[in-house]
C-alpha atoms as a PDB file:
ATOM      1  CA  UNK A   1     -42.990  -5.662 -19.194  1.00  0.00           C
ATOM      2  CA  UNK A   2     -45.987  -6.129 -17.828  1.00  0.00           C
ATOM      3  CA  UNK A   3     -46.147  -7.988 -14.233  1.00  0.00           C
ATOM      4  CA  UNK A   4     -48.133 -11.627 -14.491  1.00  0.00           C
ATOM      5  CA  UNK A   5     -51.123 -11.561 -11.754  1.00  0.00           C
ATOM      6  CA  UNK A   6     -51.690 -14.705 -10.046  1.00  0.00           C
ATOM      7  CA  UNK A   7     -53.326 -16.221  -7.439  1.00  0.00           C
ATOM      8  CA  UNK A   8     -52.228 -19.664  -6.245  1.00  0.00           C
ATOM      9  CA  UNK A   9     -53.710 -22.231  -3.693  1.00  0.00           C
ATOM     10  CA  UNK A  10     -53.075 -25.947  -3.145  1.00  0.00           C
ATOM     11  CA  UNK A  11     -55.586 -28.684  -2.516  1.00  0.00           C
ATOM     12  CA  UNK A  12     -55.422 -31.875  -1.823  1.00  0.00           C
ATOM     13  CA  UNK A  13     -58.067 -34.901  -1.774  1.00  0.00           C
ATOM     14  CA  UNK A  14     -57.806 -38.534  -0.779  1.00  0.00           C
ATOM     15  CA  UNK A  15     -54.236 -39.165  -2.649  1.00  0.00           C
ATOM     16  CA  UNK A  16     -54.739 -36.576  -4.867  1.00  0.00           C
ATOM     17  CA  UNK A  17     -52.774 -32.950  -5.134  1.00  0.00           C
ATOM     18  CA  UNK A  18     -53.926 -30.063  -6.800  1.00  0.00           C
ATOM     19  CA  UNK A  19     -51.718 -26.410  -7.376  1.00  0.00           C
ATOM     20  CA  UNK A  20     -54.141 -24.464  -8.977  1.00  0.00           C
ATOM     21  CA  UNK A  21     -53.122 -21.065 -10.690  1.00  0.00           C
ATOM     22  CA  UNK A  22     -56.132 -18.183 -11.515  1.00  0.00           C
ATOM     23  CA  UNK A  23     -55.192 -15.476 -13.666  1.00  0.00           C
ATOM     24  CA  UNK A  24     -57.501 -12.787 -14.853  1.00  0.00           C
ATOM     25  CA  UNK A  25     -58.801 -14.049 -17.953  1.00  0.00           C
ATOM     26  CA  UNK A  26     -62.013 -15.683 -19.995  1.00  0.00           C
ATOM     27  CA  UNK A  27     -62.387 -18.999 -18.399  1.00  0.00           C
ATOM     28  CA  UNK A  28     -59.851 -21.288 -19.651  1.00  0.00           C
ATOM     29  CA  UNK A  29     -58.431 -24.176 -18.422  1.00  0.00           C
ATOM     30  CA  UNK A  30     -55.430 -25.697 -18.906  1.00  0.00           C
ATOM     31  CA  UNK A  31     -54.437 -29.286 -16.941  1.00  0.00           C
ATOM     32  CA  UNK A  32     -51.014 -31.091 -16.752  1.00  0.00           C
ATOM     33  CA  UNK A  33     -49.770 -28.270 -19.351  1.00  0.00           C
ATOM     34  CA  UNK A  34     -52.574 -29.463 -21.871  1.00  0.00           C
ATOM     35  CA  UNK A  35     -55.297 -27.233 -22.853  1.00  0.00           C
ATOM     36  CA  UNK A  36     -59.021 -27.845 -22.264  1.00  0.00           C
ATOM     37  CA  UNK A  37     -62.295 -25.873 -23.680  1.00  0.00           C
ATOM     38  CA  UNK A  38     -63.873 -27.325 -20.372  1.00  0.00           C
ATOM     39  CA  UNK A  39     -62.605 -29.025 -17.104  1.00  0.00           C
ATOM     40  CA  UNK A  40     -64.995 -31.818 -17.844  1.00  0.00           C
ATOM     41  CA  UNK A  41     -63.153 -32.567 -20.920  1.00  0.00           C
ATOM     42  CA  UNK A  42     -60.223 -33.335 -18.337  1.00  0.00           C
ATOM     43  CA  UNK A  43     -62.805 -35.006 -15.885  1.00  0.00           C
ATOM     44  CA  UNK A  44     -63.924 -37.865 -19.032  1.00  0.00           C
ATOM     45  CA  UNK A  45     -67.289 -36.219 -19.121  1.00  0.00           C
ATOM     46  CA  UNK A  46     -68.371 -36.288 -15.688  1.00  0.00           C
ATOM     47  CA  UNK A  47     -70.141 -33.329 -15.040  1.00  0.00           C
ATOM     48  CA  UNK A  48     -70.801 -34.023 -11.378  1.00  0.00           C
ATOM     49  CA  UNK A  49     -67.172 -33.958 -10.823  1.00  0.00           C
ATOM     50  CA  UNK A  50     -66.978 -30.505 -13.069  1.00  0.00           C
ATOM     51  CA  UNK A  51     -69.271 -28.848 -11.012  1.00  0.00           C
ATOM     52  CA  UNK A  52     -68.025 -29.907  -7.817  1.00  0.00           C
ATOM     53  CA  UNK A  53     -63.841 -28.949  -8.846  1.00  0.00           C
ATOM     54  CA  UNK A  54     -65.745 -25.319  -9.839  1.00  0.00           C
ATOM     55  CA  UNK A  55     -68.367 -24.847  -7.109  1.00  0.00           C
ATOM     56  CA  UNK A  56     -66.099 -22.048  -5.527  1.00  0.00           C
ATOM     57  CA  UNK A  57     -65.946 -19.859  -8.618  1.00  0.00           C
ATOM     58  CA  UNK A  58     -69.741 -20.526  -9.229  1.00  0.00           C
ATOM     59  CA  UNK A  59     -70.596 -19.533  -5.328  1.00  0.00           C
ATOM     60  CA  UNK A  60     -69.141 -16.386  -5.718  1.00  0.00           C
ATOM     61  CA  UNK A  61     -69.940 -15.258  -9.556  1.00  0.00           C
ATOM     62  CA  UNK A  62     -66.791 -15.355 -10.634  1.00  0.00           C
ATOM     63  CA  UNK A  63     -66.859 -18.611 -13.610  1.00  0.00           C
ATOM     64  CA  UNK A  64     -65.282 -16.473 -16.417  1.00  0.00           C
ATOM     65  CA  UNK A  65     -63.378 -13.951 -14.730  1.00  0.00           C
ATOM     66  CA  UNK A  66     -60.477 -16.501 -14.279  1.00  0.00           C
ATOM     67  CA  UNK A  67     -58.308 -18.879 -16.494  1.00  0.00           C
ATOM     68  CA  UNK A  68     -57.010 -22.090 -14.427  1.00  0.00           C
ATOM     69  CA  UNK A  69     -53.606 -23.387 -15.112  1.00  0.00           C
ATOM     70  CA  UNK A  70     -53.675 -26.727 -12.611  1.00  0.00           C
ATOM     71  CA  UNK A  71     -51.024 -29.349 -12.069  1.00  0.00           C
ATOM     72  CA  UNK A  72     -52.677 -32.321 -10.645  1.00  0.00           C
ATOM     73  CA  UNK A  73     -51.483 -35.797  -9.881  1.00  0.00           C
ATOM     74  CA  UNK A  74     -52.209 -38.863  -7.472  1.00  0.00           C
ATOM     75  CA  UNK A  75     -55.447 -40.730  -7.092  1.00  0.00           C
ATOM     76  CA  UNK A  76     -58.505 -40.515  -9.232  1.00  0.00           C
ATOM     77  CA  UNK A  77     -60.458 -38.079 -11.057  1.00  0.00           C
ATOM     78  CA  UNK A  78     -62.856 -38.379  -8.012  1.00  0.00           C
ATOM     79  CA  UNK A  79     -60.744 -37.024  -5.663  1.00  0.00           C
ATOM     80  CA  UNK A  80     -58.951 -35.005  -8.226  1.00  0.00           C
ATOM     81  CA  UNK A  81     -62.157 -32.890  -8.386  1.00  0.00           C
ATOM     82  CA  UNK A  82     -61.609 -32.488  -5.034  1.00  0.00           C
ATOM     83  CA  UNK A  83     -58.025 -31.592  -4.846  1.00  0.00           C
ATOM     84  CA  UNK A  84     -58.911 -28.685  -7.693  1.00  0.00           C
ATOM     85  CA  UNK A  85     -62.222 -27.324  -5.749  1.00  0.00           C
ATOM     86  CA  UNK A  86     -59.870 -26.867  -2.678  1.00  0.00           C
ATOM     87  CA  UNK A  87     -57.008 -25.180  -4.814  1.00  0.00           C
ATOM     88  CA  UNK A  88     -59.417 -23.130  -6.352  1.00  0.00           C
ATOM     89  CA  UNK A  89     -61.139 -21.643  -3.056  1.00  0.00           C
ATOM     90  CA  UNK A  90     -57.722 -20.818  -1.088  1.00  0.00           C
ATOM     91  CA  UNK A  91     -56.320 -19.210  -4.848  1.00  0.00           C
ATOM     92  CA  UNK A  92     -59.864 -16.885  -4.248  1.00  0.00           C
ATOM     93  CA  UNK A  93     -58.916 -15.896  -0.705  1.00  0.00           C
ATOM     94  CA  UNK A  94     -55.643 -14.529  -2.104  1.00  0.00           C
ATOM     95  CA  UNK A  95     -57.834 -12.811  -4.519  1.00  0.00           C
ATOM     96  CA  UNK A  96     -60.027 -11.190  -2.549  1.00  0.00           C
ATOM     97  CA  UNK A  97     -60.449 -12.013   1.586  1.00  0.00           C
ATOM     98  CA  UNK A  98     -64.119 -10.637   1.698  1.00  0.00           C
ATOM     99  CA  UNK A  99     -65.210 -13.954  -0.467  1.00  0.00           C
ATOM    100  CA  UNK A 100     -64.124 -16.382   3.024  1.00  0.00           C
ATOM    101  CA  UNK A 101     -67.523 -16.258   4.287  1.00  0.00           C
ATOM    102  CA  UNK A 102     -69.552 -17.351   1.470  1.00  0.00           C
ATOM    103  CA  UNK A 103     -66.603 -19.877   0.805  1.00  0.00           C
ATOM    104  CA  UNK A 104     -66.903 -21.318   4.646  1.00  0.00           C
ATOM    105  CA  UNK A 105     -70.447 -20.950   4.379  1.00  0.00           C
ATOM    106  CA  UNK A 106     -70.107 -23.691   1.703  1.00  0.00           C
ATOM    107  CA  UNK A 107     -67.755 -25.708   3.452  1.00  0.00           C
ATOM    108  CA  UNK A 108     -65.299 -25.487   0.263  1.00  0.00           C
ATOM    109  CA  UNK A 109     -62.116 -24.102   3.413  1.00  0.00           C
ATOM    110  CA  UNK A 110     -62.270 -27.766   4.650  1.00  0.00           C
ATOM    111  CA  UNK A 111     -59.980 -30.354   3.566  1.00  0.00           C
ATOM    112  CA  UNK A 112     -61.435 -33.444   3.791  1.00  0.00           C
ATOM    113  CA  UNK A 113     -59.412 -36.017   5.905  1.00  0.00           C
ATOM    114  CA  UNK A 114     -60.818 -39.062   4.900  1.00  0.00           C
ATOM    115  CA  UNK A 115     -58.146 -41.818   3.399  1.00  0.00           C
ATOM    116  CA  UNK A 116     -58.505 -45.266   2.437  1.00  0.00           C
ATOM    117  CA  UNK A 117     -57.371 -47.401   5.426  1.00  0.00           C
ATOM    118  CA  UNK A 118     -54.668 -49.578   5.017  1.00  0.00           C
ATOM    119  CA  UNK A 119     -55.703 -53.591   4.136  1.00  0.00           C
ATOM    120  CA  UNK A 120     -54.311 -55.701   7.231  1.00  0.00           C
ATOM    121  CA  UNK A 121     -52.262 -59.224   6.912  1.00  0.00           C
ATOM    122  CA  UNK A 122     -54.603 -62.206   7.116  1.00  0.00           C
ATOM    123  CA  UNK A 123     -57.845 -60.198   5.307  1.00  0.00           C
ATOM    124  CA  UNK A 124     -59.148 -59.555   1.856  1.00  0.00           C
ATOM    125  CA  UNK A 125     -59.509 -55.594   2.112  1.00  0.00           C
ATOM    126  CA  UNK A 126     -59.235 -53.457   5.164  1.00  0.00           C
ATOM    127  CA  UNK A 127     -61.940 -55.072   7.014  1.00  0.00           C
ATOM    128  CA  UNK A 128     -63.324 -58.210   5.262  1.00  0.00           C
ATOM    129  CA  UNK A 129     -62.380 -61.544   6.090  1.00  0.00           C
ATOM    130  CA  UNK A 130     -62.238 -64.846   4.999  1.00  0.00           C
ATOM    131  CA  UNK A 131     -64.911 -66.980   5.552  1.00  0.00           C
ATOM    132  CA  UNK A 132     -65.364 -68.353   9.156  1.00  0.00           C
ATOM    133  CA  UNK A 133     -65.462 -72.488   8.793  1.00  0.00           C
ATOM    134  CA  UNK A 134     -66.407 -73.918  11.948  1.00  0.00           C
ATOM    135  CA  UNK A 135     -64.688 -77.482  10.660  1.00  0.00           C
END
């Protein structure tokens, strides 16, 4: 039996988590165990958020070279997208380590750290307060 060829990397976005699989293959994608002719069929059409999740396979030329079996969970599709483009670019580096300077060129190494702050007692949101009545 053949051995299965894989290349893994985990991303994560806001509250979002991403393990992203690549296997040699055609392109396809399959999310949550369901299968998908496109990752925007996943993303509910949003093809901003498609080509942001694939930005690292389109960077380096490599869009159909790859099938993507992702498990993804927490947050929204926003930051879902997010979670997958990071998964995808560390999978690549296990791939092949010559593609890490066109993928740091990009920025698409970085995690971004940004969270939602926590809402604090005695205010609407985060920040926002009630309104100040003088009497």
């Amino acid at each position: 039996m053949a051995d299965l060829v894989e290349y893994y990397g985990t991303g994560r976005r806001k509250t979002s988590v991403a393990r992203v699989h690549l296997r040699p293959g055609t392109g396809k994608v399959k999310v949550n165990g369901k299968e998908y002719e496109k990752l925007v069929d996943y993303l509910i059409g949003n093809e901003v958020w498609e080509i942001a999740a694939l930005k690292p396979l389109y960077v380096t030329n490599l869009k159909d070279q790859f099938d993507l079996v992702i498990r993804v969970n927490g947050g929204g599709l926003s930051g879902q997208a997010g979670a997958i483009s990071l998964g995808i670019a560390r999978a690549l580096l296990q791939y092949d380590q010559s593609l890490r300077p066109i993928l740091k060129k990009e920025g698409l190494l970085k995690r971004d750290p940004r969270e939602v702050e926590r809402k604090k007692y005695g205010l609407r949101k985060a920040r926002k307060r009630p309104q100040f009545s003088k009497r």
